[in-house]
C-alpha atoms as a PDB file:
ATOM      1  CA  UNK A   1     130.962  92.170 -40.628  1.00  0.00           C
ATOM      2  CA  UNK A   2     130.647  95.601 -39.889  1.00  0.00           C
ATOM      3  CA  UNK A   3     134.071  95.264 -37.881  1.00  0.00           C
ATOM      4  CA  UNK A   4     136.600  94.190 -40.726  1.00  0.00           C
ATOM      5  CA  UNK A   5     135.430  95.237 -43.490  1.00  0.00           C
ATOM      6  CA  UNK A   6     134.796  98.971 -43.058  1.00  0.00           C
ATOM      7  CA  UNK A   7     136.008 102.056 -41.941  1.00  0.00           C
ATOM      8  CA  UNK A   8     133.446 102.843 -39.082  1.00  0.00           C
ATOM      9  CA  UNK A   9     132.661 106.663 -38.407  1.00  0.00           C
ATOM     10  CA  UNK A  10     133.860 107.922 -34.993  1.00  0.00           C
ATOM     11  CA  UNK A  11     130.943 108.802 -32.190  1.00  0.00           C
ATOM     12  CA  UNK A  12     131.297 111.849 -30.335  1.00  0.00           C
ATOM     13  CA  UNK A  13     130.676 110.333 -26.313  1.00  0.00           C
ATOM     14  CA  UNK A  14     132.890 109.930 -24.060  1.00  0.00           C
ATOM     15  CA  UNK A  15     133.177 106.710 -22.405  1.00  0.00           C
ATOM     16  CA  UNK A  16     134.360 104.455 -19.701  1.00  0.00           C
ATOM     17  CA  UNK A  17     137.534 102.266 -20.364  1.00  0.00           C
ATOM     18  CA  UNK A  18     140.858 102.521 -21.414  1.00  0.00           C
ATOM     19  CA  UNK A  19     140.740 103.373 -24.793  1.00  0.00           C
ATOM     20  CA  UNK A  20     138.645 106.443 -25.642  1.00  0.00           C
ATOM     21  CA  UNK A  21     139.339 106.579 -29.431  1.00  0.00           C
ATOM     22  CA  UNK A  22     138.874 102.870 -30.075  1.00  0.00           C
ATOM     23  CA  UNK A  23     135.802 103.232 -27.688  1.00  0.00           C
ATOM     24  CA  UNK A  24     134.642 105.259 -30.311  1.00  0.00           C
ATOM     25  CA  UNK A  25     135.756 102.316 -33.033  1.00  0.00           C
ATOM     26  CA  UNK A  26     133.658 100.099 -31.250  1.00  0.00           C
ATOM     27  CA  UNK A  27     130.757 102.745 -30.556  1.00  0.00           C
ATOM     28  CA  UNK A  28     130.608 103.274 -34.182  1.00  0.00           C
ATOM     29  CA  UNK A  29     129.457  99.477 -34.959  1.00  0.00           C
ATOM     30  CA  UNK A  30     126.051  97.976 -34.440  1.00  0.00           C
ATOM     31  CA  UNK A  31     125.605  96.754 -30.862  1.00  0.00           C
ATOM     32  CA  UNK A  32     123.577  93.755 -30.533  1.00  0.00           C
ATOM     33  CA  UNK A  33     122.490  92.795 -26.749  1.00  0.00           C
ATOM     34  CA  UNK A  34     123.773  88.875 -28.228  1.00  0.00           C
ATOM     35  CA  UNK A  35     126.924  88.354 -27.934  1.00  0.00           C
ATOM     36  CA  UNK A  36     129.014  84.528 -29.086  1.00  0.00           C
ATOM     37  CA  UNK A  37     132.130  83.464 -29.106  1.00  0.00           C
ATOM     38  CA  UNK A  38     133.331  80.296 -30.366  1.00  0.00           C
ATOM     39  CA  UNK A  39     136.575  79.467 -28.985  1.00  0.00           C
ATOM     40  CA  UNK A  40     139.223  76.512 -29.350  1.00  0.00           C
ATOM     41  CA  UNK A  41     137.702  74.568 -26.499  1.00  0.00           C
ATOM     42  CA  UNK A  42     133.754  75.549 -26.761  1.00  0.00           C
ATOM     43  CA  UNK A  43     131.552  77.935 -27.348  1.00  0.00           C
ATOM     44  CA  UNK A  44     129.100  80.374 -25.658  1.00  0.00           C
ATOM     45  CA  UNK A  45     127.137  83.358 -25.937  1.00  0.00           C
ATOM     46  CA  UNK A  46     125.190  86.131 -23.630  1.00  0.00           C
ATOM     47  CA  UNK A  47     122.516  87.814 -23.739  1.00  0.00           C
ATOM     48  CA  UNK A  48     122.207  91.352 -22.084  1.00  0.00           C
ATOM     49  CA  UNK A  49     119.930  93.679 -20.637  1.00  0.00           C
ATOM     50  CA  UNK A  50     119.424  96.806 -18.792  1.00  0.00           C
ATOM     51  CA  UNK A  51     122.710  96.659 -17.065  1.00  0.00           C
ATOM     52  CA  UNK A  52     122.129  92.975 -16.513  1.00  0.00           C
ATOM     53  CA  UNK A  53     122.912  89.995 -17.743  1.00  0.00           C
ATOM     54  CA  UNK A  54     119.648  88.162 -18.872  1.00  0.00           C
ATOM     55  CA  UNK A  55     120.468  84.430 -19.623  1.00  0.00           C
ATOM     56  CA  UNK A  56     123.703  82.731 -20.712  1.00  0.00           C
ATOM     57  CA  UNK A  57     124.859  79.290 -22.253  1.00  0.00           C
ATOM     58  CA  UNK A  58     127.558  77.361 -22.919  1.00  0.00           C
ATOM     59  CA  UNK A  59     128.755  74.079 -24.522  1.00  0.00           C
ATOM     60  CA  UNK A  60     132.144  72.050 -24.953  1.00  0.00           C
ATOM     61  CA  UNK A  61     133.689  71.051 -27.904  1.00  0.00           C
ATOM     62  CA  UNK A  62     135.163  67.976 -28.241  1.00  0.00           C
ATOM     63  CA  UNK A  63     138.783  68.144 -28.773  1.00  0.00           C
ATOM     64  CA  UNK A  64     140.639  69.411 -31.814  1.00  0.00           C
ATOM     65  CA  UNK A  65     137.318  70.114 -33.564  1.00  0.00           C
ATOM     66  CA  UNK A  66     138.407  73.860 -33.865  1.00  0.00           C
ATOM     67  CA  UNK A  67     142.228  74.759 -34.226  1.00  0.00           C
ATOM     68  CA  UNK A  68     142.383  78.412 -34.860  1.00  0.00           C
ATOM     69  CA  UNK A  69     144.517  79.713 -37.236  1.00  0.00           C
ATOM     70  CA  UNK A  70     145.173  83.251 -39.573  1.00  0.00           C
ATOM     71  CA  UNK A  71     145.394  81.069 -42.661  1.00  0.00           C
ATOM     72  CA  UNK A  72     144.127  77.662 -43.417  1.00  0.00           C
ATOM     73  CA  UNK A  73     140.606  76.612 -42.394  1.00  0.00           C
ATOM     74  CA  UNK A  74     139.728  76.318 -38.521  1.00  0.00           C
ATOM     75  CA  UNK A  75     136.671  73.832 -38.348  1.00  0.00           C
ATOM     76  CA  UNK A  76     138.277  70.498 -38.239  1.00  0.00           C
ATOM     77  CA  UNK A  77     134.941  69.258 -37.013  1.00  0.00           C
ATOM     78  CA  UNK A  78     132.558  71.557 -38.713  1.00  0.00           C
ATOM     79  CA  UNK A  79     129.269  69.629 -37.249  1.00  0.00           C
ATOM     80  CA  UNK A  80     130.488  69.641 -34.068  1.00  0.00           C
ATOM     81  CA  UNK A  81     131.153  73.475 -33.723  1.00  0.00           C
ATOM     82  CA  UNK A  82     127.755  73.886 -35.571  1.00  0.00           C
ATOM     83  CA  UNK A  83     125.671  70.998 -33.045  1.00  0.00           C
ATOM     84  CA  UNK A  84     127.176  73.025 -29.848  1.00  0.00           C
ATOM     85  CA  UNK A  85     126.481  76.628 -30.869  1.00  0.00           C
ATOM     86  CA  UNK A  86     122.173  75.528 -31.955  1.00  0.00           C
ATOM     87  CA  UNK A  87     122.405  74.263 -28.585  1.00  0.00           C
ATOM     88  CA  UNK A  88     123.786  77.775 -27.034  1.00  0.00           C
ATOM     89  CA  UNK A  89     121.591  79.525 -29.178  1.00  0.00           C
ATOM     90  CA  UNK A  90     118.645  77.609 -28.199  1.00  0.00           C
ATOM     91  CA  UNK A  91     119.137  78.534 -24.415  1.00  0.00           C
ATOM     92  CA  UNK A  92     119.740  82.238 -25.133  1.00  0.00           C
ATOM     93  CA  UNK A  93     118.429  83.698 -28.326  1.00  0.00           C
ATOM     94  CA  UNK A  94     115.109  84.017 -27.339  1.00  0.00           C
ATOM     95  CA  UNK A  95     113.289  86.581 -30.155  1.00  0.00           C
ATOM     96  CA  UNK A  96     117.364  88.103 -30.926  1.00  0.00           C
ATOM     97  CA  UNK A  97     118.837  87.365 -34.718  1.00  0.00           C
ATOM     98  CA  UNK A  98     121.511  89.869 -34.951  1.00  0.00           C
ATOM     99  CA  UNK A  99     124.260  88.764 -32.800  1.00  0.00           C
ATOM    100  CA  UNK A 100     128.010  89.618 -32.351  1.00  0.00           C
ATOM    101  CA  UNK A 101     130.661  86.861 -32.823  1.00  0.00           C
ATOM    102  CA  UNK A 102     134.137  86.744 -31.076  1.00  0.00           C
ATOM    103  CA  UNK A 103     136.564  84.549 -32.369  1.00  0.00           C
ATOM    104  CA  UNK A 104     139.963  83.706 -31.396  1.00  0.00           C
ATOM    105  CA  UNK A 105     142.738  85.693 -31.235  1.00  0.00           C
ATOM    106  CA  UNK A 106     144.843  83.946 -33.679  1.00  0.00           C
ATOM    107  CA  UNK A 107     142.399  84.676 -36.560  1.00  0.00           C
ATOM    108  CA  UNK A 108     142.547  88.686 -36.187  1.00  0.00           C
ATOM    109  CA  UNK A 109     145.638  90.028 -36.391  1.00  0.00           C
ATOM    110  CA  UNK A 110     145.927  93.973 -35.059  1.00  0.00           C
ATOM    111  CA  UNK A 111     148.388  96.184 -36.628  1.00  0.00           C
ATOM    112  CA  UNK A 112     149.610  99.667 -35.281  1.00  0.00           C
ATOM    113  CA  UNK A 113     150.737 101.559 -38.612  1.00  0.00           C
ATOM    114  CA  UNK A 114     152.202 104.551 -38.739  1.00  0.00           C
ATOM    115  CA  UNK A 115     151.426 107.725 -40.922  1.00  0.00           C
ATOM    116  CA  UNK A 116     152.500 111.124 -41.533  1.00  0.00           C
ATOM    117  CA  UNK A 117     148.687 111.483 -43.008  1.00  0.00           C
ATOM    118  CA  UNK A 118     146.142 109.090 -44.089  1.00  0.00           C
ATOM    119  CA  UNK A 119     143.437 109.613 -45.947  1.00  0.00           C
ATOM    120  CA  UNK A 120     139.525 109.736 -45.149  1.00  0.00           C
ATOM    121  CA  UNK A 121     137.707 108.154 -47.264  1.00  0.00           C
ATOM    122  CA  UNK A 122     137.527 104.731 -47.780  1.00  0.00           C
ATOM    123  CA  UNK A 123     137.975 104.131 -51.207  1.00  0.00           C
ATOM    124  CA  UNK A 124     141.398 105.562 -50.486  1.00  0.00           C
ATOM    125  CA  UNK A 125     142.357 103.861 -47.225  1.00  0.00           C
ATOM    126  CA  UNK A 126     141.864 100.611 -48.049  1.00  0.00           C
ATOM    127  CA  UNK A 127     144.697 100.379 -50.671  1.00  0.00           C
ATOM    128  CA  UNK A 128     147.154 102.045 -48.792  1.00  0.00           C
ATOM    129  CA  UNK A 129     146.529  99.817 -45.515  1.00  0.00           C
ATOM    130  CA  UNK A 130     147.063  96.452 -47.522  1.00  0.00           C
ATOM    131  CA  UNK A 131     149.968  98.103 -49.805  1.00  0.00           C
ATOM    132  CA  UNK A 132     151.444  98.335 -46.001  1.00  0.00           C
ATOM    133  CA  UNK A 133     150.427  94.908 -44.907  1.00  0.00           C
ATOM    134  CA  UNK A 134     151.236  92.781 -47.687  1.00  0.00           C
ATOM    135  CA  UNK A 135     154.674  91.786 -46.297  1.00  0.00           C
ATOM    136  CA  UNK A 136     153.064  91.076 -42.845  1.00  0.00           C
ATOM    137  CA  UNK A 137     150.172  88.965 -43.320  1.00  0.00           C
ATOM    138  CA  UNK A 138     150.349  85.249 -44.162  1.00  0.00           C
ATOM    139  CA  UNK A 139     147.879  85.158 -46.815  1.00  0.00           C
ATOM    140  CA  UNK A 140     147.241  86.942 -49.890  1.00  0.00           C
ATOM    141  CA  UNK A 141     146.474  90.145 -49.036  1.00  0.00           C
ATOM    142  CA  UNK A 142     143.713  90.782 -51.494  1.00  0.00           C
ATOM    143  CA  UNK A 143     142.003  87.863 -49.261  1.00  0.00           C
ATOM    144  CA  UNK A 144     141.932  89.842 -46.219  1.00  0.00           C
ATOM    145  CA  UNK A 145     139.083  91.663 -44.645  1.00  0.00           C
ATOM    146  CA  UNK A 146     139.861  94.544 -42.434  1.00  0.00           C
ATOM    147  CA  UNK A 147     138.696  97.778 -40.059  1.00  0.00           C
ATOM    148  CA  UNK A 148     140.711 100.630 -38.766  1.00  0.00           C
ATOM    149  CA  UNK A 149     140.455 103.443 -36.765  1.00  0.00           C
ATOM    150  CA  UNK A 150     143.365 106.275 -36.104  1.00  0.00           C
ATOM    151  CA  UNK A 151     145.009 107.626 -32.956  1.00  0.00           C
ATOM    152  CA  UNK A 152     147.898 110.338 -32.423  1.00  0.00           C
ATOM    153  CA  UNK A 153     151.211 108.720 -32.437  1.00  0.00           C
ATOM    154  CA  UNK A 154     153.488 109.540 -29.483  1.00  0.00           C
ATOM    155  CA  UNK A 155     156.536 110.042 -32.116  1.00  0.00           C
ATOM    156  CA  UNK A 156     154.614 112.217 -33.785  1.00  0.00           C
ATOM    157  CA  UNK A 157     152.007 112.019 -37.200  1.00  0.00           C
ATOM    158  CA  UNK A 158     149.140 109.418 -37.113  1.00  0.00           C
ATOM    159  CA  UNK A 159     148.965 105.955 -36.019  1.00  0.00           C
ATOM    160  CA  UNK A 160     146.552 103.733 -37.746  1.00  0.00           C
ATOM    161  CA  UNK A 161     144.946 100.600 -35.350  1.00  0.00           C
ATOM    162  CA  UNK A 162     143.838  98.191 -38.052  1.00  0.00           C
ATOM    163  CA  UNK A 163     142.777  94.562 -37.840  1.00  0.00           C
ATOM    164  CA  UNK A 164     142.987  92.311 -40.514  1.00  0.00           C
ATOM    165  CA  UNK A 165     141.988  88.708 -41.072  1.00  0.00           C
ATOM    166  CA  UNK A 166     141.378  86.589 -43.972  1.00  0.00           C
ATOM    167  CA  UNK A 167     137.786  86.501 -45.525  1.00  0.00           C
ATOM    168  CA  UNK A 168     137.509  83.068 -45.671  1.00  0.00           C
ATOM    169  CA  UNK A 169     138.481  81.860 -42.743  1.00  0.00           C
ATOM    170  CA  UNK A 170     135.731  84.467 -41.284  1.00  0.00           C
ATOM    171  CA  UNK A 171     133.366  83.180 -42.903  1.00  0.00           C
ATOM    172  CA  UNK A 172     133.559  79.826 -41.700  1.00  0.00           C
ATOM    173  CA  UNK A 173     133.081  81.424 -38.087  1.00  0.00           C
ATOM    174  CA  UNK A 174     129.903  83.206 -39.586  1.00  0.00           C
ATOM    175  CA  UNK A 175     128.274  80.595 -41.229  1.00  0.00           C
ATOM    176  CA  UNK A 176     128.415  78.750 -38.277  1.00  0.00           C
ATOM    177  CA  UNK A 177     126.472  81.155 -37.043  1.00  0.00           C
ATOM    178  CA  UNK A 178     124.101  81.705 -39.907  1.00  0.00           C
ATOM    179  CA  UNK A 179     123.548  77.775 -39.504  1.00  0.00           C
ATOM    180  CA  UNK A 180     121.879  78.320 -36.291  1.00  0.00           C
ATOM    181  CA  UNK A 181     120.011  81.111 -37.906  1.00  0.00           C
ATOM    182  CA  UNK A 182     121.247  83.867 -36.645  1.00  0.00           C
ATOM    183  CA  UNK A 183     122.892  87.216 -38.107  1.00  0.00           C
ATOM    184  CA  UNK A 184     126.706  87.918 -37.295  1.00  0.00           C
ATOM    185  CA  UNK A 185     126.591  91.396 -37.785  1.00  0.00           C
ATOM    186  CA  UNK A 186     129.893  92.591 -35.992  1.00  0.00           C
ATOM    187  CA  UNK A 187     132.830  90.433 -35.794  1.00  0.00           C
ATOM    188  CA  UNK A 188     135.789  91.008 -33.314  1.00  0.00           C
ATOM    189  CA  UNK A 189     138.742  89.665 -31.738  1.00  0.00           C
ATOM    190  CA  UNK A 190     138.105  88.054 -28.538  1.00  0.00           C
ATOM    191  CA  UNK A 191     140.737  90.229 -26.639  1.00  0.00           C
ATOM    192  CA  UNK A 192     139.994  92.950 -28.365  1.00  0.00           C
ATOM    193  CA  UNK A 193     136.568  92.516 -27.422  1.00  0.00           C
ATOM    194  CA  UNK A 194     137.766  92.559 -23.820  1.00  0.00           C
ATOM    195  CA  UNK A 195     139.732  95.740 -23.377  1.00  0.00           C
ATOM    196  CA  UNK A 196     137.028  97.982 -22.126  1.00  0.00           C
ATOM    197  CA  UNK A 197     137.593  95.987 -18.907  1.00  0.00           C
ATOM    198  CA  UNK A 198     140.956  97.060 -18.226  1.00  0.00           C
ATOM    199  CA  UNK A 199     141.225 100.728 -16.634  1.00  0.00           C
ATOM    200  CA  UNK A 200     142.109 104.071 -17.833  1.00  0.00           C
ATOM    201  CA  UNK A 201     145.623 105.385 -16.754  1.00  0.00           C
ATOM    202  CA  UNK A 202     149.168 104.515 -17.078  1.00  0.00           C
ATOM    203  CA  UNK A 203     150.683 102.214 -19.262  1.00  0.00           C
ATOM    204  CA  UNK A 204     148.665  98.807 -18.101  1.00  0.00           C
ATOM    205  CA  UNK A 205     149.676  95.306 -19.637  1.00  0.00           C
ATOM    206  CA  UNK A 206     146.382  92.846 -20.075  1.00  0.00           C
ATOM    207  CA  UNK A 207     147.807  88.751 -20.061  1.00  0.00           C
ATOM    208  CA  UNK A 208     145.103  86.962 -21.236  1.00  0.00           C
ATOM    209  CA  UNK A 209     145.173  83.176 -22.317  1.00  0.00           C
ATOM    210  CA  UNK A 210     142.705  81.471 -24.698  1.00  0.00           C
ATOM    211  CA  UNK A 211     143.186  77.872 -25.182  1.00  0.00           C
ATOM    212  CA  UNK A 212     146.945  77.674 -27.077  1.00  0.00           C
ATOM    213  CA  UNK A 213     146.922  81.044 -27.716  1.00  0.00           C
ATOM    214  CA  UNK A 214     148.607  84.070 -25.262  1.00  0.00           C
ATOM    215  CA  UNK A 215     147.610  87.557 -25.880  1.00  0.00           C
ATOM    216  CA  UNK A 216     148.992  90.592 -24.550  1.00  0.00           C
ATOM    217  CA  UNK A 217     148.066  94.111 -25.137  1.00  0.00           C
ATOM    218  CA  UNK A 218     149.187  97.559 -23.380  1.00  0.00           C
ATOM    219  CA  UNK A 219     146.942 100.653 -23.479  1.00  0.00           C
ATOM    220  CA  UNK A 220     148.332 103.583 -22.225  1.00  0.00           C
ATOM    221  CA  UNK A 221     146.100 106.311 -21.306  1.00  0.00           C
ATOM    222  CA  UNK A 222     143.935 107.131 -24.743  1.00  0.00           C
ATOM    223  CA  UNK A 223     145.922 104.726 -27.207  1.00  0.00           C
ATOM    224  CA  UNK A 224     146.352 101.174 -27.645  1.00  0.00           C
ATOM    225  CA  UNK A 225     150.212 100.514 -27.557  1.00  0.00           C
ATOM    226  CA  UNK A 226     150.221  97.566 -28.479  1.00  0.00           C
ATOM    227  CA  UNK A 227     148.499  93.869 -29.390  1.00  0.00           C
ATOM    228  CA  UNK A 228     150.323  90.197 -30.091  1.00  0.00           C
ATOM    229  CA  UNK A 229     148.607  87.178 -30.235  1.00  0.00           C
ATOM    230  CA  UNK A 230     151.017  83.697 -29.962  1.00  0.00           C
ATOM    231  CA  UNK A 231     150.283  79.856 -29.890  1.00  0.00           C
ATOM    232  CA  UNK A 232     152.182  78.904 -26.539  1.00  0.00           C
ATOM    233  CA  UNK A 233     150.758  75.108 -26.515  1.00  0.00           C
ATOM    234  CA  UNK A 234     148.251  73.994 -24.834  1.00  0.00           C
ATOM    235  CA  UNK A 235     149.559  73.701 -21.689  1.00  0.00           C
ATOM    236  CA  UNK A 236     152.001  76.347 -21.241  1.00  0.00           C
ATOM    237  CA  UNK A 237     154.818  76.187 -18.172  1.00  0.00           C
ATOM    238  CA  UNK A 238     155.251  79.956 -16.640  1.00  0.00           C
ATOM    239  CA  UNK A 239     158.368  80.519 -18.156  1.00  0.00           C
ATOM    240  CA  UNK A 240     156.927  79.927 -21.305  1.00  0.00           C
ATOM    241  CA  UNK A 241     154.517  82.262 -20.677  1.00  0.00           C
ATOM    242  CA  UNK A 242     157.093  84.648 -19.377  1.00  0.00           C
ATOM    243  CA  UNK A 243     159.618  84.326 -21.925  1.00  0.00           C
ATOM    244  CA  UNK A 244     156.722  85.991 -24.637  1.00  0.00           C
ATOM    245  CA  UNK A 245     155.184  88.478 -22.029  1.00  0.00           C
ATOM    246  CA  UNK A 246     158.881  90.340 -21.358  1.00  0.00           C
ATOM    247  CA  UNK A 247     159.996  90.853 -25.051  1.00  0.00           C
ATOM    248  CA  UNK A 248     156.386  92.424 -25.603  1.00  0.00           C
ATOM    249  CA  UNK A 249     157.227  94.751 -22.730  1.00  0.00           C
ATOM    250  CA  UNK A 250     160.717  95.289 -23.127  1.00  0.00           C
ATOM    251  CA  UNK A 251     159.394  96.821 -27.074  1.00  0.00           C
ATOM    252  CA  UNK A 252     156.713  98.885 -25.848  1.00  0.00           C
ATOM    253  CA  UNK A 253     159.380 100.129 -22.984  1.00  0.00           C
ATOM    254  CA  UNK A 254     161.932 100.961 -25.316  1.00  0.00           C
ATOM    255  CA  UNK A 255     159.937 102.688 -27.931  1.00  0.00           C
ATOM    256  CA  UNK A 256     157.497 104.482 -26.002  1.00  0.00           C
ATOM    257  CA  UNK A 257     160.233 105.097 -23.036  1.00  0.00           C
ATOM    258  CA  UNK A 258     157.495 104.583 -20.350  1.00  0.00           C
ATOM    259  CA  UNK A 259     157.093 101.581 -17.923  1.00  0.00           C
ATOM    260  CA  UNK A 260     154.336  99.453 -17.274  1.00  0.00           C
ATOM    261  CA  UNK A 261     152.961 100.384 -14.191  1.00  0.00           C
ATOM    262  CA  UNK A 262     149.796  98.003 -13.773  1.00  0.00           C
ATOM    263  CA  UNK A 263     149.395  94.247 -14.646  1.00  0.00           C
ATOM    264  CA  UNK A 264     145.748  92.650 -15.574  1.00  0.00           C
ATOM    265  CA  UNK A 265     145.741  88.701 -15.987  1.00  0.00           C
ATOM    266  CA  UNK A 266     142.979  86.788 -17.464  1.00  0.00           C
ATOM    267  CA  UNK A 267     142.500  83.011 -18.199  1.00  0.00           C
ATOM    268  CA  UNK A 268     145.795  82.059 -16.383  1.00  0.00           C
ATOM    269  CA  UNK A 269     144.350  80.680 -12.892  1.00  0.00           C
ATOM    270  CA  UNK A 270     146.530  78.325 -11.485  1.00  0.00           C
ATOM    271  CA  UNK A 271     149.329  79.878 -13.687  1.00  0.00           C
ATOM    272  CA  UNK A 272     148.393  83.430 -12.822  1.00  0.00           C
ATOM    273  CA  UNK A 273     149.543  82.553  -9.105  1.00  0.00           C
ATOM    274  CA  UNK A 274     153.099  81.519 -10.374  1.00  0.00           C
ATOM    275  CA  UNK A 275     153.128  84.493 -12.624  1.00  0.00           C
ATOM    276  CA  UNK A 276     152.406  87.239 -10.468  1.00  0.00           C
ATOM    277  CA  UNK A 277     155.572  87.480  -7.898  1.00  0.00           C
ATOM    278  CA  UNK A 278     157.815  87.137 -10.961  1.00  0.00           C
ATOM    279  CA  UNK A 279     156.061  89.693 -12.808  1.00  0.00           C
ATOM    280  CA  UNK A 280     155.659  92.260  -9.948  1.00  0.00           C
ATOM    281  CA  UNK A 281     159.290  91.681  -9.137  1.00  0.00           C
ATOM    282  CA  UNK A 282     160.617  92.393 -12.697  1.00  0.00           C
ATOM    283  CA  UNK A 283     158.001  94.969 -13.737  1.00  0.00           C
ATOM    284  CA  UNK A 284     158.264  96.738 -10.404  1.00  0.00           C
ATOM    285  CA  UNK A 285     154.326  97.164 -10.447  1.00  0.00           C
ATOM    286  CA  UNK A 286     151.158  95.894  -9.393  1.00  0.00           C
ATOM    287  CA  UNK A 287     149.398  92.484 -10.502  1.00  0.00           C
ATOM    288  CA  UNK A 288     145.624  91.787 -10.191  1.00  0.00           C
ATOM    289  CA  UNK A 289     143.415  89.507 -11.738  1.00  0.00           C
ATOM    290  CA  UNK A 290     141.042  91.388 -14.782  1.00  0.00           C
ATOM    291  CA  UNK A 291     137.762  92.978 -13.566  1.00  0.00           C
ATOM    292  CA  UNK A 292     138.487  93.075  -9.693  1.00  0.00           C
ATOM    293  CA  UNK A 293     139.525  96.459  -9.390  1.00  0.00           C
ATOM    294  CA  UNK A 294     137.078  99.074  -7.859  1.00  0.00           C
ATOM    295  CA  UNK A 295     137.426 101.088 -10.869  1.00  0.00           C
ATOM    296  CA  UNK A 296     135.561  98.222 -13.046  1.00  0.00           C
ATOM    297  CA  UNK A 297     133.998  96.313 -10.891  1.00  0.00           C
ATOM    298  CA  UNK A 298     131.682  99.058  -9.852  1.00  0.00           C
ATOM    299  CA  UNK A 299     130.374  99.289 -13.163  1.00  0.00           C
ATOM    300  CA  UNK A 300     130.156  96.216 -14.078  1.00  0.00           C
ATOM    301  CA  UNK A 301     126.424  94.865 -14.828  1.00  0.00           C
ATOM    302  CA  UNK A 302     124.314  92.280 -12.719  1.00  0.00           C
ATOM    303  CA  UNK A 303     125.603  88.622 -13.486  1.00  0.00           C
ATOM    304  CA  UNK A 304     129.293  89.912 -15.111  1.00  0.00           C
ATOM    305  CA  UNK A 305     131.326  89.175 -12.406  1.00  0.00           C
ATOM    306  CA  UNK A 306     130.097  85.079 -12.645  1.00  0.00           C
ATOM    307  CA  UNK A 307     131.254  85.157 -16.231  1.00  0.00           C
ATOM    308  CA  UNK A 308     134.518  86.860 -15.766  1.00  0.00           C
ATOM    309  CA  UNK A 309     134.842  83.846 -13.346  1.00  0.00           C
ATOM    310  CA  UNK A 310     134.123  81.387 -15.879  1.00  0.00           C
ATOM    311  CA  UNK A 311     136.648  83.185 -18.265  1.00  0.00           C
ATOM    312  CA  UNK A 312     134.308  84.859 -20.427  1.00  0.00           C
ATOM    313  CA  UNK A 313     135.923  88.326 -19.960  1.00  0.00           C
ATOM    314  CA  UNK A 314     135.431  88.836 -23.663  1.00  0.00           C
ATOM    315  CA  UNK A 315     131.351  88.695 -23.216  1.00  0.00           C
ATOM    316  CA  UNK A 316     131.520  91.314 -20.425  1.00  0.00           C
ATOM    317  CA  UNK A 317     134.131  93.395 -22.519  1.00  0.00           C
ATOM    318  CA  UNK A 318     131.312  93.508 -25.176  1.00  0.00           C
ATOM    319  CA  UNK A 319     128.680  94.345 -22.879  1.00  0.00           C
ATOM    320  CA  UNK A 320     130.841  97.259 -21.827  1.00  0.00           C
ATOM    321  CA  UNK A 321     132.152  98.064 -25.297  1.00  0.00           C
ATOM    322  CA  UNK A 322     128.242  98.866 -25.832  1.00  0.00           C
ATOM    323  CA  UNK A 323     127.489 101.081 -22.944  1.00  0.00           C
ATOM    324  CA  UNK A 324     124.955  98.184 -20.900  1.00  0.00           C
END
């Protein structure tokens, strides 16, 4: 799991995207052209080329059989979440055995840590990040698998992007993989997995929504500012949605004393279209759907813009995150 369990070395290139130094995270880990997720409601996986996307599957799961979760075990109906990704592997895998998995939200928690220094090597990082996060995790924290990268602080000193996640509940998403015969060698947070699709600039709030879960992160300019994950039900009114969207906002406002000035939504459809005057009328800004701007869409590959449609952003992100 070469993305939460070590501290990956940083890559000197400059990149597109929003997030140069966590670019540079996600540069630093293998980057297999397969790419799965397995999400609360089914699972499916790409397989990329040359700037193109070269075949793609996907398969439902029947309900409940997954219920993500930081803490107890997620496969309530482990042979149907194995059954549905063969078949998706089947369709895609072709000669591939390393792949990349993406798993929900709720299962990777992302911390923003603050240090006056932090230390380099491993050995001595680790410690310190779960000494930190031993208060904030719901499971032991000598359980926990993790990865971090660092980025300048706007108060000053370091800031420390680490996400966490609990080893075994990992490895039930990479055994399902192994099942199917493949090799999981990066694991990532859906979302997380899907920032390279938002745009470099000013302070820019991503909505995304994942089965019961809502995620919203801001990256301003070189940093990620922030990332939350919440269960908001499965079928969430607006003002549900609204009334966790504005207190994520109203912190990032108040402790980085900047506004949001652009809006991204993802996997809100119907929703997105109640969101958006309320959100442009409180936030003052502009609200567009993820991956329509000129600024992405340009270089997105062949076939990317049919998945973002389908709402797998987070396959795209990837594809993205490793320069296709």
């Amino acid at each position: 799991m070469s993305s939460l369990n070590s501290q990956p070395t940083y890559a000197g290139a400059t990149r597109p995207g929003p997030l140069r130094r966590l670019g540079r995270w996600l540069d630093a880990m293998p980057h297999p052209d397969l790419v799965f997720e397995i999400a609360s409601e089914r699972v499916a996986a790409a397989r990329w080329g040359q700037n193109r996307l070269e075949a793609f599957a996907e398969e439902p799961l029947p309900p409940a059989a997954l219920r993500p979760s930081a803490s107890q075990p997620n496969l309530a109906d482990r042979d149907a979440v194995v059954r549905a990704t063969a078949k998706v592997a089947q369709k895609v895998t072709g000669m591939r055995r390393e792949a990349v998995l993406l798993v929900p939200d709720t299962v990777v928690r992302i911390f923003l840590l603050g240090f006056e220094t932090f230390p380099r090597k491993d050995a001595e990082a680790m410690p310190l990040l779960r000494w930190r996060l031993k208060k904030s995790v719901p499971f032991p924290v000598e359980e926990t698998v993790l990865s971090w990268t660092q980025q300048h602080s706007p108060a000053g000193g370091l800031e420390i992007v680490t996400a966490v996640a609990r080893e075994s509940v990992v490895r039930e998403y990479e055994q399902v993989l192994e099942d199917a015969g493949l090799y999981p060698g990066v694991v990532l947070g859906s979302t997380l997995a899907t920032l390279p699709l938002v745009e470099e600039g000013p302070p820019t709030l991503l909505v995304r929504l994942a089965g019961a879960s809502l995620s919203a992160a801001i990256a301003d300019r070189d940093r990620l500012a922030l990332h939350r994950c919440t269960d908001v039900g499965a079928a969430p009114e607006p003002q549900a949605l609204l009334d966790e969207i504005f207190p994520a906002v109203a912190y990032f406002q108040d402790s980085a004393k900047r506004n949001i000035e652009r809006v991204r939504l993802a996997g809100l459809e119907e929703r997105g279209i109640a969101l958006r005057p309320r959100l442009e009328r409180e936030l003052g800004c502009s609200v567009a759907s993820l991956g329509g701007e000129a600024a992405v869409s340009d270089r997105l590959p062949e076939g990317a813009g049919d998945l973002i449609a389908k709402r797998w952003e987070s396959l795209v992100g990837w594809c993205l995150n490793r320069g296709a």
